[in-house]
Protein backbone atom coordinates (compact mmCIF):
# COMPACT_ATOMS: atom_id res chain seq x y z
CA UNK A 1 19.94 74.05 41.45
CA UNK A 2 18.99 75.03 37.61
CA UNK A 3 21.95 72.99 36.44
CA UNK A 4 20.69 69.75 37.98
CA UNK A 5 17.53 70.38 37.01
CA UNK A 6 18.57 70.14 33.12
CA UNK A 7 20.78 67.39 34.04
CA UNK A 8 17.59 65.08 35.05
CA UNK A 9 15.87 65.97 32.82
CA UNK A 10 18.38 65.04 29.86
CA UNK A 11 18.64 61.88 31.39
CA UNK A 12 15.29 61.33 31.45
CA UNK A 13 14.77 62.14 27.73
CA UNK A 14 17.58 59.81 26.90
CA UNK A 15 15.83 57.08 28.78
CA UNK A 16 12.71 57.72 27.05
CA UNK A 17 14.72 57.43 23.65
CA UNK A 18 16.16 53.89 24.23
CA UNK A 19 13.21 52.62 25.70
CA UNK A 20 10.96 53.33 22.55
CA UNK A 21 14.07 52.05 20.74
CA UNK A 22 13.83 49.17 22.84
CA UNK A 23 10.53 48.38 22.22
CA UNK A 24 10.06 49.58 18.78
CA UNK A 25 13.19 45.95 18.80
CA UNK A 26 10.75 43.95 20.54
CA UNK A 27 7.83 44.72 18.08
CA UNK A 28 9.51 43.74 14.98
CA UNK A 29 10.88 40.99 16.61
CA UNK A 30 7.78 39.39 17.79
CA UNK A 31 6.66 40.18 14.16
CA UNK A 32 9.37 38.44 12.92
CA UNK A 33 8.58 35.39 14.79
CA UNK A 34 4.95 35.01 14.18
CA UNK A 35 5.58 35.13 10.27
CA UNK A 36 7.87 32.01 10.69
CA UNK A 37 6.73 30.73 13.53
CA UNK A 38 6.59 26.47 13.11
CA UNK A 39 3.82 25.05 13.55
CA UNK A 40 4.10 21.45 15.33
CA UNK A 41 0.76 19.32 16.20
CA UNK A 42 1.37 17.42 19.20
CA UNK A 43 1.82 13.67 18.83
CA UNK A 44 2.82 10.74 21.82
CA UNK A 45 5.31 9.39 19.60
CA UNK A 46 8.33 11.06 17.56
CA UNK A 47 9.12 9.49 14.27
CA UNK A 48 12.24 10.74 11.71
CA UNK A 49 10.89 10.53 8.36
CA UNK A 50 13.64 8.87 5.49
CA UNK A 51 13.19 10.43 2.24
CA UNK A 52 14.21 8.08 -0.81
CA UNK A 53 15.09 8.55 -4.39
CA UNK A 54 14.11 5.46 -6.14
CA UNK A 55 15.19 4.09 -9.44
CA UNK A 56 11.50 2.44 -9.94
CA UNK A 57 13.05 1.03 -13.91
CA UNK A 58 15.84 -0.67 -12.14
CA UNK A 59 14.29 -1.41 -8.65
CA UNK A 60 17.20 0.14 -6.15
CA UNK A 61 17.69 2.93 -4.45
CA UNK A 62 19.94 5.93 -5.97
CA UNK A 63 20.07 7.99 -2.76
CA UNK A 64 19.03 7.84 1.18
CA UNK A 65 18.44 11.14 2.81
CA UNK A 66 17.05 11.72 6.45
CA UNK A 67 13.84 14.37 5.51
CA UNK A 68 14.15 18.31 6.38
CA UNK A 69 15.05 19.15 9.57
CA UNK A 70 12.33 21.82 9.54
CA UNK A 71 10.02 18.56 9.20
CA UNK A 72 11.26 15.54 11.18
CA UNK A 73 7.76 14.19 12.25
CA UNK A 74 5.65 12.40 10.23
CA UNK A 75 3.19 9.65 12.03
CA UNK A 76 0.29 8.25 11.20
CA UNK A 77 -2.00 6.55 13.66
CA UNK A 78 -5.79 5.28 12.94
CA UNK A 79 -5.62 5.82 9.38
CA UNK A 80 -5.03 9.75 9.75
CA UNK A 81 -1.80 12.00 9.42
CA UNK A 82 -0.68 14.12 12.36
CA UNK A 83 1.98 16.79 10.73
CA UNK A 84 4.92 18.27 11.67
CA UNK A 85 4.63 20.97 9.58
CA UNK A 86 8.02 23.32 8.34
CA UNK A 87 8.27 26.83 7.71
CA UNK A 88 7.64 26.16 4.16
CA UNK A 89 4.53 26.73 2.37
CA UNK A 90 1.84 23.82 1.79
CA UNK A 91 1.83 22.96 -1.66
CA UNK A 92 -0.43 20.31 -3.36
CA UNK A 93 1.25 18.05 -5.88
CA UNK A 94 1.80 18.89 -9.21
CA UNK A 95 -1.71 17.62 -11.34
CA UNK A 96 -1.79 15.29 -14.28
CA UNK A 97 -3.04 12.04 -15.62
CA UNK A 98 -0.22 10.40 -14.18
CA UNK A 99 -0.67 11.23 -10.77
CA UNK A 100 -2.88 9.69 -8.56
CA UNK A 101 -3.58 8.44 -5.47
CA UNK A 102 -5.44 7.75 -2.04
CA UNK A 103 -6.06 11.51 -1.14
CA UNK A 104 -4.71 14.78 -2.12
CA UNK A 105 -0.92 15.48 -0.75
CA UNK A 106 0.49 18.31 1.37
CA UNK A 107 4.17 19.56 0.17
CA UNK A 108 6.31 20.02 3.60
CA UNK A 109 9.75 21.35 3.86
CA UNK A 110 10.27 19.53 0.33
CA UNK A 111 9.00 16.86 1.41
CA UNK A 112 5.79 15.40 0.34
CA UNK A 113 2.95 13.17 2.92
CA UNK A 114 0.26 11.98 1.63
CA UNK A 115 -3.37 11.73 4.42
CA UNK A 116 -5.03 8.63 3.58
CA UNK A 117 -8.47 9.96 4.80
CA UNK A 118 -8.71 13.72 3.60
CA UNK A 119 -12.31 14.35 3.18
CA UNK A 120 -13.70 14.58 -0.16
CA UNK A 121 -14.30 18.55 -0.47
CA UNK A 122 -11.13 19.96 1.80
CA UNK A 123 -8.25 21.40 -0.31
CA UNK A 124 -6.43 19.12 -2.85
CA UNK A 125 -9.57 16.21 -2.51
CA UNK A 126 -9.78 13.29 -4.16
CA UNK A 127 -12.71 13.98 -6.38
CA UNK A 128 -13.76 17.56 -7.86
CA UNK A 129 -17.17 18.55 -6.23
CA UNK A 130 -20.11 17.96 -8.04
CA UNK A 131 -21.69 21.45 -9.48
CA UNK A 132 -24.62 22.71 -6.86
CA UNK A 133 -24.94 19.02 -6.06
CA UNK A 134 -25.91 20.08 -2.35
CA UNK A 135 -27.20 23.62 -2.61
CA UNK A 136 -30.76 23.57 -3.31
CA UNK A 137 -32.28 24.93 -6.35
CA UNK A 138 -34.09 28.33 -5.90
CA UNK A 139 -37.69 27.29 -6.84
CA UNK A 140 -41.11 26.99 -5.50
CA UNK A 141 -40.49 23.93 -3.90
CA UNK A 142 -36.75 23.98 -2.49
CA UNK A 143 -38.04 20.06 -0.97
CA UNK A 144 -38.31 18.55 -4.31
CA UNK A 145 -35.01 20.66 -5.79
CA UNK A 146 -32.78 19.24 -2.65
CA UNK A 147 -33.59 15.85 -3.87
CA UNK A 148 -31.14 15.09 -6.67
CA UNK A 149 -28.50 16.49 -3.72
CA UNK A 150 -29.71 14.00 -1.34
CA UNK A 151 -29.53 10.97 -3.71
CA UNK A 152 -26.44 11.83 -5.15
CA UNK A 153 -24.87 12.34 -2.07
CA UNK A 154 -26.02 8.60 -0.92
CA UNK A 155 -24.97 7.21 -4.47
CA UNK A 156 -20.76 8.43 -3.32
CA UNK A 157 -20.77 7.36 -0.27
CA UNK A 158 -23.09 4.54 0.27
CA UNK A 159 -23.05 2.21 -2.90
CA UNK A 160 -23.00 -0.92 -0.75
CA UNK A 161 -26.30 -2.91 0.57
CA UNK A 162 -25.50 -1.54 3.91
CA UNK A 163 -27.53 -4.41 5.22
CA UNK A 164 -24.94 -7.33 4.79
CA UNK A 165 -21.86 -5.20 5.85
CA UNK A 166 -20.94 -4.42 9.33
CA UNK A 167 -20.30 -0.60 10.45
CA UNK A 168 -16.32 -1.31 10.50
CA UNK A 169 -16.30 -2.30 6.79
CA UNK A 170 -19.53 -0.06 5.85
CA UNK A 171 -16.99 2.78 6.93
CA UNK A 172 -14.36 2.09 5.24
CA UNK A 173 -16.11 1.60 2.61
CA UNK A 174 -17.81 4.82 2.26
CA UNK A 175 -13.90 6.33 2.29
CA UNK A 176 -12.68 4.48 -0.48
CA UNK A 177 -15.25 4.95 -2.89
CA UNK A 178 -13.68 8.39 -3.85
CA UNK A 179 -10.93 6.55 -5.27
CA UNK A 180 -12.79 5.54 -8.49
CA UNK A 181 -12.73 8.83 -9.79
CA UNK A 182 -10.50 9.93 -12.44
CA UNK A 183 -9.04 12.52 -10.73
CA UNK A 184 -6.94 11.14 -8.19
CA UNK A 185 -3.27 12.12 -7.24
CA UNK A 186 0.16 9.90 -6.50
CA UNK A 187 2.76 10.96 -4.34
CA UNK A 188 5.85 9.10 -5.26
CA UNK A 189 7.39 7.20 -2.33
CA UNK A 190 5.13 7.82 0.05
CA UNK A 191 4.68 3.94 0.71
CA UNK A 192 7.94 3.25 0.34
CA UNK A 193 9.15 5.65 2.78
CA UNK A 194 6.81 4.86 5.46
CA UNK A 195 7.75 1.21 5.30
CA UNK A 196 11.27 2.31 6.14
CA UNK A 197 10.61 4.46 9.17
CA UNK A 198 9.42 1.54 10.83
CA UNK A 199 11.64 -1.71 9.79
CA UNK A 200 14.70 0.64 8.23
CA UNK A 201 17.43 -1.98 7.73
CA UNK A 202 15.08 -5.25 7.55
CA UNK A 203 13.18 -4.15 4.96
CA UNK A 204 16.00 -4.32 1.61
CA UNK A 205 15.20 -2.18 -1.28
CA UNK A 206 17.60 -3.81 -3.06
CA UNK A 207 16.51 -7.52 -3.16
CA UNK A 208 15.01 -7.83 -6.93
CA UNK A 209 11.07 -8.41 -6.85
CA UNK A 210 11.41 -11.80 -9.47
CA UNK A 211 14.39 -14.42 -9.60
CA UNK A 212 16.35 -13.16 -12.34
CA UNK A 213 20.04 -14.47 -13.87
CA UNK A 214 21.78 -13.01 -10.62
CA UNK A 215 20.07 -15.10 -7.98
CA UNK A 216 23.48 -16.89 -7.25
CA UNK A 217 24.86 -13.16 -5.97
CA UNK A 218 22.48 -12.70 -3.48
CA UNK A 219 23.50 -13.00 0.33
CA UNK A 220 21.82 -15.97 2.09
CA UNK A 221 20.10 -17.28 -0.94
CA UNK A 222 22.01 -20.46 -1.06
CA UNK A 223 21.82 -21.30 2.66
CA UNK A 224 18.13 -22.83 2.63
CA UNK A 225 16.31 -24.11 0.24
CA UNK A 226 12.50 -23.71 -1.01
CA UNK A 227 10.49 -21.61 0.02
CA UNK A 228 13.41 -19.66 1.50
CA UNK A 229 15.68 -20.22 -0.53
CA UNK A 230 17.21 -22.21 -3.50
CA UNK A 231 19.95 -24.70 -1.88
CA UNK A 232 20.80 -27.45 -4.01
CA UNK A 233 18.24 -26.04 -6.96
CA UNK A 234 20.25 -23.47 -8.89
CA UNK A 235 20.37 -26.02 -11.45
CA UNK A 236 16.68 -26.32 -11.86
CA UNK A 237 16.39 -22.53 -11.47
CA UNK A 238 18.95 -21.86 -14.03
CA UNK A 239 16.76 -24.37 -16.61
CA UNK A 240 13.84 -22.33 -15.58
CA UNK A 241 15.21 -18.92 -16.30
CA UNK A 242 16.51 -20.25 -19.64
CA UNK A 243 12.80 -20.62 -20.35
CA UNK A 244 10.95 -17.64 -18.68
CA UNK A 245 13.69 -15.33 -20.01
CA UNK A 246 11.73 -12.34 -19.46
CA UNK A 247 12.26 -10.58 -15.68
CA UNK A 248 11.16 -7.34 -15.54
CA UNK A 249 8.18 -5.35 -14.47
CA UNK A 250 4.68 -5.25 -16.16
CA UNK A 251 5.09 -2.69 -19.12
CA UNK A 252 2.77 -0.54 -16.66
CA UNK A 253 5.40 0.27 -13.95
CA UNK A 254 7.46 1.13 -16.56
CA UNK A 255 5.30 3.83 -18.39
CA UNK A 256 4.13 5.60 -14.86
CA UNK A 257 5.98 7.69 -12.89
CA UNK A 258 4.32 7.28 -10.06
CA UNK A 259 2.57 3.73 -9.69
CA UNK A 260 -0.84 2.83 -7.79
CA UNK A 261 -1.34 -0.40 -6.29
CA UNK A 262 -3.78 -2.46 -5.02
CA UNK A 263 -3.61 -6.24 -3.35
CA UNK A 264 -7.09 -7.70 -3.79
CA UNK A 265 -7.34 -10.83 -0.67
CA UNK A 266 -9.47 -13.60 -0.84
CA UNK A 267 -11.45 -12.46 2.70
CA UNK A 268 -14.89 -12.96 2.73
CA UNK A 269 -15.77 -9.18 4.26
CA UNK A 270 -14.98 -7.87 0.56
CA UNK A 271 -18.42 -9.61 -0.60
CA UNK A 272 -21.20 -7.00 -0.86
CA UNK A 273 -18.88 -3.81 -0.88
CA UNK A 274 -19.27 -2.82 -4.48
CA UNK A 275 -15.58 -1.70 -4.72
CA UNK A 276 -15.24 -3.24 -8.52
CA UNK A 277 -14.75 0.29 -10.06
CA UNK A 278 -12.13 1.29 -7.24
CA UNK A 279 -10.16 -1.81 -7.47
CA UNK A 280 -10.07 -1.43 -11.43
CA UNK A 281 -9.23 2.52 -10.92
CA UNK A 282 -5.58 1.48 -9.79
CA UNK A 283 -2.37 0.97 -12.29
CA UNK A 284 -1.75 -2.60 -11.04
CA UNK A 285 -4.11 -4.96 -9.81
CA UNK A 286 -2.44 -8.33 -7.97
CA UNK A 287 -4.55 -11.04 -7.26
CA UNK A 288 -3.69 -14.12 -5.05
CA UNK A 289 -3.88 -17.66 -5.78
CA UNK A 290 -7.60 -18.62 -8.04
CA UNK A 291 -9.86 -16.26 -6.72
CA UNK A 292 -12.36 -15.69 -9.32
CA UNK A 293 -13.13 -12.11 -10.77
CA UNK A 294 -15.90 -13.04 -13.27
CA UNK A 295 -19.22 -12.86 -11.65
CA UNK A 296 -17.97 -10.67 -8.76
CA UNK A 297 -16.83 -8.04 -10.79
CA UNK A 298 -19.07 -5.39 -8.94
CA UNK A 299 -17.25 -6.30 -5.72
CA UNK A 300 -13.40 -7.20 -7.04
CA UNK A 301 -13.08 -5.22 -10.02
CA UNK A 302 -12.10 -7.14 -13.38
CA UNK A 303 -8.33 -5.83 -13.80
CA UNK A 304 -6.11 -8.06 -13.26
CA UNK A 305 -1.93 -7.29 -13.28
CA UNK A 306 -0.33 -10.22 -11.77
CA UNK A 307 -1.56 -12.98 -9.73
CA UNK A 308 0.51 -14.98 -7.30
CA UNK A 309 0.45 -19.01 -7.07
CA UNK A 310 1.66 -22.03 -6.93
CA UNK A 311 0.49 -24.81 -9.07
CA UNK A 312 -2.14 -26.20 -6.42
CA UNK A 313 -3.26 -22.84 -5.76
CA UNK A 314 -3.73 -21.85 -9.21
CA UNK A 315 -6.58 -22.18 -11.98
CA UNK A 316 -7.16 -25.54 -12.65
CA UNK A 317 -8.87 -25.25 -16.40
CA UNK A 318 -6.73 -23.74 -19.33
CA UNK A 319 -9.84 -21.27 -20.14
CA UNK A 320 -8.99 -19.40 -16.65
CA UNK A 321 -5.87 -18.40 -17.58
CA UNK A 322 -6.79 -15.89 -20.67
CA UNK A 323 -5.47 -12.32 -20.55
CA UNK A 324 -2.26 -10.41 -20.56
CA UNK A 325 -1.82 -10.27 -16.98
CA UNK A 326 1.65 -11.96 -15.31
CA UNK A 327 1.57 -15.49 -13.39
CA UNK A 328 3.61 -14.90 -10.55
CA UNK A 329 5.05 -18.13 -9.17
CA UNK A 330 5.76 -18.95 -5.22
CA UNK A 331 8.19 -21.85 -5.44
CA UNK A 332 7.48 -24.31 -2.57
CA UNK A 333 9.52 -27.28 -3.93
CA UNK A 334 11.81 -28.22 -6.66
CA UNK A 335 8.83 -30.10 -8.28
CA UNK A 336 6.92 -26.62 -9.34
CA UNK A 337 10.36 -25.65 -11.21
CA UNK A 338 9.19 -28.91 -13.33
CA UNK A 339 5.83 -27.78 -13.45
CA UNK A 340 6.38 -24.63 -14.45
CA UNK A 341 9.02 -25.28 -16.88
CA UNK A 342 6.65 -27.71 -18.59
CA UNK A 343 3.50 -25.20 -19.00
CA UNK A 344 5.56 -22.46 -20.01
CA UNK A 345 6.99 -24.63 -23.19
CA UNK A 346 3.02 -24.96 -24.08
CA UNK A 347 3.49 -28.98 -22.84
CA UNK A 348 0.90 -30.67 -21.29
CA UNK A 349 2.03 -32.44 -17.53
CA UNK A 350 1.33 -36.04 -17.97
CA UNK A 351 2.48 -36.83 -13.91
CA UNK A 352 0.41 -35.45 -11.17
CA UNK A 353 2.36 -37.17 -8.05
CA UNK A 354 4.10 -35.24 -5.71
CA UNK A 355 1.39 -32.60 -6.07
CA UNK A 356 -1.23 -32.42 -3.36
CA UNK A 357 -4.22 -31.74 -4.95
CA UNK A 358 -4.95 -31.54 -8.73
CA UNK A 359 -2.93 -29.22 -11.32
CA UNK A 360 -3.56 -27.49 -14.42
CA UNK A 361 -2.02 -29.80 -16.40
CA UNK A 362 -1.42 -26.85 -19.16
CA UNK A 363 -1.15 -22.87 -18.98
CA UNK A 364 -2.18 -21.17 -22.18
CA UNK A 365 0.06 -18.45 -21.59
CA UNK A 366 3.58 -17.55 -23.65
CA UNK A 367 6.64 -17.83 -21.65
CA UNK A 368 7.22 -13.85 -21.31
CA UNK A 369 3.86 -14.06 -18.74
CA UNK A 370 5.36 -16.08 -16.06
CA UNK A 371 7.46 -14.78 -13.29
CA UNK A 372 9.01 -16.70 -9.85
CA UNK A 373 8.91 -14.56 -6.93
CA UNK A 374 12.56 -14.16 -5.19
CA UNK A 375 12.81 -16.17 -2.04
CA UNK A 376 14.44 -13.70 -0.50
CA UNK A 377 11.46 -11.79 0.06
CA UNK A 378 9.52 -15.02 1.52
CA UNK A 379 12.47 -15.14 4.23
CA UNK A 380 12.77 -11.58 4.99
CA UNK A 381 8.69 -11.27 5.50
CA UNK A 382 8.48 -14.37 7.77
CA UNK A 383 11.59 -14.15 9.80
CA UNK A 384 12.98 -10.06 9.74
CA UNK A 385 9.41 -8.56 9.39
CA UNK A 386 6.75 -10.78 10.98
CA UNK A 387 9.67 -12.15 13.34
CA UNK A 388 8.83 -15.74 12.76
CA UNK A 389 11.47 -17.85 14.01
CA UNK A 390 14.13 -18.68 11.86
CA UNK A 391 14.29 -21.98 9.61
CA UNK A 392 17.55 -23.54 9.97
CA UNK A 393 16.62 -26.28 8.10
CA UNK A 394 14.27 -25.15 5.79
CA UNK A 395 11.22 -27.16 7.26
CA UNK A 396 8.13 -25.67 6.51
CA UNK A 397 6.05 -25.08 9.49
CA UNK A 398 3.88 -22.06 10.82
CA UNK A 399 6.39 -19.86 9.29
CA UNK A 400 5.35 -19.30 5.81
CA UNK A 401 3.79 -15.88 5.48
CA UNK A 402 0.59 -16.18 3.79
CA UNK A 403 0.24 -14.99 -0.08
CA UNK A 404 -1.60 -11.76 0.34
CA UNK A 405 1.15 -10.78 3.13
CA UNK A 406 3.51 -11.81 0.43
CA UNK A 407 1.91 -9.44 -2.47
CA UNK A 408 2.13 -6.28 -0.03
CA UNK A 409 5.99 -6.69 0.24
CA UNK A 410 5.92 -7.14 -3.24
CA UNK A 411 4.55 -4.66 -4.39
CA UNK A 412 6.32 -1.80 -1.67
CA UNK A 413 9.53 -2.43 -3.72
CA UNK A 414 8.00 -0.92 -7.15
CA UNK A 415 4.44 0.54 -5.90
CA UNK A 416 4.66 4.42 -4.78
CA UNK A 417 1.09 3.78 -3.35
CA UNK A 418 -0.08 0.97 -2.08
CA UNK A 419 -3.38 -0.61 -0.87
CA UNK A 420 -5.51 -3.48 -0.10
CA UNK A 421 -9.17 -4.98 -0.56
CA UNK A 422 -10.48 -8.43 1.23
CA UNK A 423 -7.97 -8.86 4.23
CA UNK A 424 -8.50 -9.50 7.85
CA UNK A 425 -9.27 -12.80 9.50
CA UNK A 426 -11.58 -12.50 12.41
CA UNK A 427 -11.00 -15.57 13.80
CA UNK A 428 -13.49 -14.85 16.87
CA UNK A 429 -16.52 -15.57 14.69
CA UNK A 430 -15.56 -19.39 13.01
CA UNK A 431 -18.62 -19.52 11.10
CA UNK A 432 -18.04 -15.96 8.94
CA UNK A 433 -16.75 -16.94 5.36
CA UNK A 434 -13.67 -16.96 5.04
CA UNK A 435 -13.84 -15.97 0.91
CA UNK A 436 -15.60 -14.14 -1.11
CA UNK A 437 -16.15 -16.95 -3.47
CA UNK A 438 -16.68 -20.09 -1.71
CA UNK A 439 -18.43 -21.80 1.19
CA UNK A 440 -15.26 -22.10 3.39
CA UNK A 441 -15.70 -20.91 7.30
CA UNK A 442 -13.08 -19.11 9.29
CA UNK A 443 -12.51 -22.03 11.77
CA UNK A 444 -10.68 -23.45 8.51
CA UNK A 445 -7.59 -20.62 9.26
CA UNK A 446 -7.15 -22.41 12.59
CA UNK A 447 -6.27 -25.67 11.21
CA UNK A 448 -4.00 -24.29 9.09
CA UNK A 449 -0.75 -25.56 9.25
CA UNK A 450 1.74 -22.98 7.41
CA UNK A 451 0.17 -19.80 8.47
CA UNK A 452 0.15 -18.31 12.15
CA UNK A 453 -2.28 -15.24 10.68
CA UNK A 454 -2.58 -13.91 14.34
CA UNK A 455 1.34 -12.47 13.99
CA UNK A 456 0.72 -11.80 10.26
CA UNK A 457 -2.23 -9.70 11.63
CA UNK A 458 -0.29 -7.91 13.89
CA UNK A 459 2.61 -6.81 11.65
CA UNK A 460 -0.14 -5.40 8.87
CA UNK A 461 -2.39 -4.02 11.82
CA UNK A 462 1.06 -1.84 12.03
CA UNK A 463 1.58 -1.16 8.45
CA UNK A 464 -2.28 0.18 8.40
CA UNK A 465 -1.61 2.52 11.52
CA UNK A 466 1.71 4.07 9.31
CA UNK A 467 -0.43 4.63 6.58
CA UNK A 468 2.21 2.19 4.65
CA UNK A 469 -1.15 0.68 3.15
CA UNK A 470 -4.73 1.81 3.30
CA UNK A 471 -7.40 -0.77 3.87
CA UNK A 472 -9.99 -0.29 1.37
CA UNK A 473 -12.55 -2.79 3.44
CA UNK A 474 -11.58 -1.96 7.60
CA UNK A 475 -10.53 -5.79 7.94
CA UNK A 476 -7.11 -4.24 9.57
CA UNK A 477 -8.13 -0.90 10.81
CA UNK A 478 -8.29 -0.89 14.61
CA UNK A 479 -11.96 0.15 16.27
């Protein structure tokens, strides 16, 4: 009976052994796990992220790369970011005065997202935080030392008459006032990238921004002609090239590494906004058509980069013209080649006809200012992005996406970030103006006869929920 006695208990102390073995395992193992556990936020839609090298000097893309698989989510809904984040630390982005951007940006996996609407004081803000601004002085009255915090406070984030704006716009508003300070960042890509998760294929990196000696190479070009195309032109263009020589980028897309953009529209709900010092804050300012900057400075901005017309849409006195900035042409008909070709030489167009409405009849401007957008980009917006139908003919009809649409595809093929001012037709309320400048009412949109706005809408609704753009004035953010 002694013998099996020290048999049991032997086996017991062996037991005992692996079992604190056993869970001695477990412990580091669970401690393993909770040092790289993933964290994932929950989202109702999965999205795969493609990561792009871009040659910005040369406008094509070097390399296409699906993003980290420890970070295959990235989507953006209502203007804010919901993360997958990898195992890899959060990182801000490197600082410097040629960064900058919409919000501060979170390093993922080796990846980099941007949130569009980070509040001012979290971790990598927009704008440093103003010394004691909202702590009180220690005095004998703390009511009258709290109230330089109190007014400074309202001077950030509520420099518009908050009387004449509604609460969609006054909101957005108050968001994108941050962005006039010095001290924002630019994450390269990042609008770029996002445009390809949604339209991948549709959207063509490689189509060049301007017309340039090449035109003849690229697929489809030849099949319609103006605005889609340039069938039975080439001569024309050809001539036109010979005199607007110059092709490339504004010098300022070449000197950044990492551009900023903004698209200022023509929409009436950027009136009373006082976004002048944001708008003039980003590296390229495109203007459509001849809104006017000068006396609405405090609500456009002055800065102007390019601006996009066509000779009916454009300034009509030779004073307007003055500055450096580009004059980016949308070629509607074989006749604006003429026109163009004409004001470019510094000649003066005698013949008005064909035109429907009055011309500037010069352009003070040397030949190395003007610029003809590529077609290519007017067909692949309307039919492959909005999905309007297809020309086959090359009749113009409600087809033609409008300019502003046209500056925001534009500018996604050289812009890292990109964003927008003065957009957003509400078409329920016809007697809301329509521009910032003028007396026209929205119930002019509807008799429109090249523009269907309401499938525009839709598509940059979509590019506003993807955080493609941010919407500096809440025209396209959904309520």
């Amino acid at each position: 009976m002694g013998v099996t006695i020290r048999v049991n208990i032997r086996t017991l102390m062996y037991i005992l052994v692996i079992a604190m073995v056993l869970l001695m395992l477990d412990l580091l193992f669970m401690m393993s796990v909770s040092r790289h556990k993933t964290k994932v936020v929950k989202s109702p839609i999965d999205m795969d992220e493609a990561w792009i090298r871009f040659d910005q000097q040369n406008l094509h893309p070097i390399n296409l790369v699906q993003g980290s698989p420890q970070c295959q989510r990235i989507l953006l809904t209502g203007n804010h970011d919901q993360l997958c984040a990898g195992t890899k630390p959060e990182t801000e982005p490197e600082p410097g005065h040629t960064r900058g951007n919409f919000g501060g940006g979170i390093k993922i996996g080796g990846t980099v997202a941007v949130p569009i609407n980070r509040p001012p004081d979290s971790s990598g803000s927009r704008v440093t935080k103003p010394a004691k601004a909202a702590i009180p002085a220690k005095a004998a009255k703390p009511a009258k030392a709290a109230k330089p915090a109190v007014k400074q406070h309202k001077t950030l984030a509520q420099p518009a008459r908050k009387s004449k704006l509604s609460p969609m716009v006054q909101k957005a508003v108050d968001m994108s006032t941050v962005l006039a300070s010095p001290n924002v960042t630019c994450t390269a890509n990042r609008s770029r990238n996002r445009m390809l998760n949604i339209y991948g294929a549709k959207f063509n990196l490689s189509t060049p921004v301007f017309l340039n000696s090449e035109f003849e190479t690229e697929p489809h070009i030849l099949d319609l002609p103006f605005p889609f195309g340039v069938q039975d032109a080439t001569k024309s263009v050809r001539e036109t090239l010979a005199i607007a020589r110059n092709t490339s980028l504004p010098l300022i897309a070449k000197r950044k590494s990492c551009l900023r953009c903004v698209i200022v529209g023509n929409g009436g709900l950027i009136k009373d906004t006082s976004l002048g010092k944001v708008i003039d804050n980003f590296d390229v300012v495109l203007r459509i058509n001849d809104a006017p900057t000068k006396g609405y400075e405090k609500d456009v901005g002055s800065k102007t980069t390019m601006r996009m017309c066509y000779p009916e849409s454009t300034f009509s006195k030779p004073d307007q013209f003055h500055g450096d900035w580009l004059l980016l042409m949308m070629v509607f008909k074989p006749l604006d080649l003429i026109w163009l070709q004409t004001v470019a030489q510094g000649k003066k167009i005698t013949n008005q006809k064909g035109f429907w409405k009055k011309i500037a009849s010069t352009v003070p401007k040397k030949p190395e200012y003007f610029r003809m957008l590529n077609p290519s980009i007017l067909r692949e917006t309307g039919f492959e992005i909005i999905g309007f139908p297809v020309s086959t003919d090359g009749k113009v009809g409600k087809n033609v996406p409008t300019s502003g649409c046209l500056g925001i595809m534009l500018s996604l093929r050289f812009c890292d970030e990109v964003a927008i001012a003065g957009f957003g037709y509400d078409t329920s309320v016809p007697n809301a103006p329509l521009h910032y400048y003028d007396k026209l009412k929205m119930k002019e949109i509807k008799r429109s006869w090249t523009h269907s706005v309401d499938k525009e809408q839709k598509m940059l609704y979509e590019l506003v929920d993807q955080g493609v753009i941010q919407d500096l004035t809440g025209g396209l953010i959904r309520t």
